[in-house]
Protein backbone atom coordinates (compact mmCIF):
# COMPACT_ATOMS: atom_id res chain seq x y z
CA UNK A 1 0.00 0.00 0.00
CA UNK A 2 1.40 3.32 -0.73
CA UNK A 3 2.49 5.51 2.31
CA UNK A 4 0.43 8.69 0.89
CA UNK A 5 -2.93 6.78 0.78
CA UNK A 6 -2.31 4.97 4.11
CA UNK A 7 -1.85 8.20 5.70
CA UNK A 8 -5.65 9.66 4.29
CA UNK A 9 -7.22 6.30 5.07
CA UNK A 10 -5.86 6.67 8.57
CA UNK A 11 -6.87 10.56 8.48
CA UNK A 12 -10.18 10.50 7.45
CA UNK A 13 -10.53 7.94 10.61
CA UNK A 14 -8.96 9.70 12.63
CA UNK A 15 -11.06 9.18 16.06
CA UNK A 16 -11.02 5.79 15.50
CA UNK A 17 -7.59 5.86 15.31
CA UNK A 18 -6.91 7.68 18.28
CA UNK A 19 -9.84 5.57 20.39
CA UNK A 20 -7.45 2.05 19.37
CA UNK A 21 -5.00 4.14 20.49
CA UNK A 22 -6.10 4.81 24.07
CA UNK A 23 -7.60 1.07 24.18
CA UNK A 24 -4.21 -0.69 22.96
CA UNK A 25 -2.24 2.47 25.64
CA UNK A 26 -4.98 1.56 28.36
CA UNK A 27 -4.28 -2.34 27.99
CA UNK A 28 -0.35 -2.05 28.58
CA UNK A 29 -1.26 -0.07 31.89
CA UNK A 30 -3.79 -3.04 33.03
CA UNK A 31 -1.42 -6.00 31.99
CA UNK A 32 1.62 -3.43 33.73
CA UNK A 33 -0.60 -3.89 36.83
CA UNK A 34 -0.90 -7.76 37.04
CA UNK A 35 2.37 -8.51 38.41
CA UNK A 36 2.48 -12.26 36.83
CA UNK A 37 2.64 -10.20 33.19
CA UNK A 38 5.61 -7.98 33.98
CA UNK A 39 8.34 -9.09 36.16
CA UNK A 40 9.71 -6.42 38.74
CA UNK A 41 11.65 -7.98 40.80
CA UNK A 42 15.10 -6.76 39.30
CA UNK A 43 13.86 -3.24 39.57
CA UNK A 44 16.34 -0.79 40.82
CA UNK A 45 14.28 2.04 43.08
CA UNK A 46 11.00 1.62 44.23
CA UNK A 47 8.98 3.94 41.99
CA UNK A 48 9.53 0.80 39.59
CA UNK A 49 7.74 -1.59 41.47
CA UNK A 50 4.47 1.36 40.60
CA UNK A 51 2.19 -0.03 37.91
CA UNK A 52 2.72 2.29 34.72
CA UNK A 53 5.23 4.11 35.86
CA UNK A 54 7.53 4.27 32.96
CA UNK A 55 4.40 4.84 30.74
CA UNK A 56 3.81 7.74 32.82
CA UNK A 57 7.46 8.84 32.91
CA UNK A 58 8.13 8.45 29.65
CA UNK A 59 4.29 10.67 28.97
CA UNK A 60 6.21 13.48 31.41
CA UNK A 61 9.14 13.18 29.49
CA UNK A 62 7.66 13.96 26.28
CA UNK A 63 5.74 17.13 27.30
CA UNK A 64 8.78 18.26 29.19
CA UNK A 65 10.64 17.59 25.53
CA UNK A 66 7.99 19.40 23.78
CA UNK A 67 7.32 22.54 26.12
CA UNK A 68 11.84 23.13 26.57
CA UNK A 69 11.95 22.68 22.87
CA UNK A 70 9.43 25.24 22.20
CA UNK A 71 10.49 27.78 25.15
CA UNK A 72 14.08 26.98 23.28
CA UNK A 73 12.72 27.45 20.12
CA UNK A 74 11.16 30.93 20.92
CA UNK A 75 13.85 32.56 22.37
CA UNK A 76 15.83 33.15 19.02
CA UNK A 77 15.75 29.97 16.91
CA UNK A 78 12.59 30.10 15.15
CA UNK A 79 12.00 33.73 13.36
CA UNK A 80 9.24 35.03 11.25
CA UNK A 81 8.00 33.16 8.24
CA UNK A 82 9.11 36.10 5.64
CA UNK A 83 13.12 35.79 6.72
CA UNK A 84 13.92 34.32 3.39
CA UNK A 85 11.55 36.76 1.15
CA UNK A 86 13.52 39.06 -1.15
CA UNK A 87 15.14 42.27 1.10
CA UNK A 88 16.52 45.13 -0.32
CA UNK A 89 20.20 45.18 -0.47
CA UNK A 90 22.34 47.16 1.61
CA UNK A 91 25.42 48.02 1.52
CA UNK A 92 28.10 47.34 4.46
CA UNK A 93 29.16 50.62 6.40
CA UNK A 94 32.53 51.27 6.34
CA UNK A 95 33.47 48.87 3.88
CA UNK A 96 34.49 47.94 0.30
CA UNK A 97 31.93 47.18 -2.35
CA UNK A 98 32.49 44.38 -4.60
């Protein structure tokens, strides 16, 4: 199947998508619960004997990602979307011209 048309069929179902989402997300937090379907005894500090909590660190993680990289991002990375449009040129001050 081509990677363009798999992406609309998945668009145009998109809440269906997102609802096997949360189901299959939901499950792994349930089985992560029954302690005969995860083993934890090798765990190294006791927050990883919790049931989902690398889901749940690993959820934190990724907003703490996403909200540094766009505090990052706004304080001189990204600039306005007409950078790149054509500017008038001007000449350096003090300088030779070519």
């Amino acid at each position: 199947m081509n990677l363009i048309k798999l992406i609309e069929f998945l668009r145009h179902r998109q809440k269906t998508v997102i609802w096997i989402a949360g189901a299959v997300l939901a499950l792994v937090v349930v089985l992560d619960a029954i302690p005969a379907m995860v083993d934890k005894e090798h765990a190294h500090t006791p927050p990883e004997h919790w049931p989902a909590f690398w889901a749940g660190f690993g959820f934190v993680a990724c907003v703490v990602i996403i909200l540094v990289s766009k505090w990052f991002g706004h304080l001189g990375i990204m600039t306005r979307e007409d950078y790149y449009e054509d500017k008038p040129s001007v000449a350096p001050k003090g300088g030779h011209h070519d």
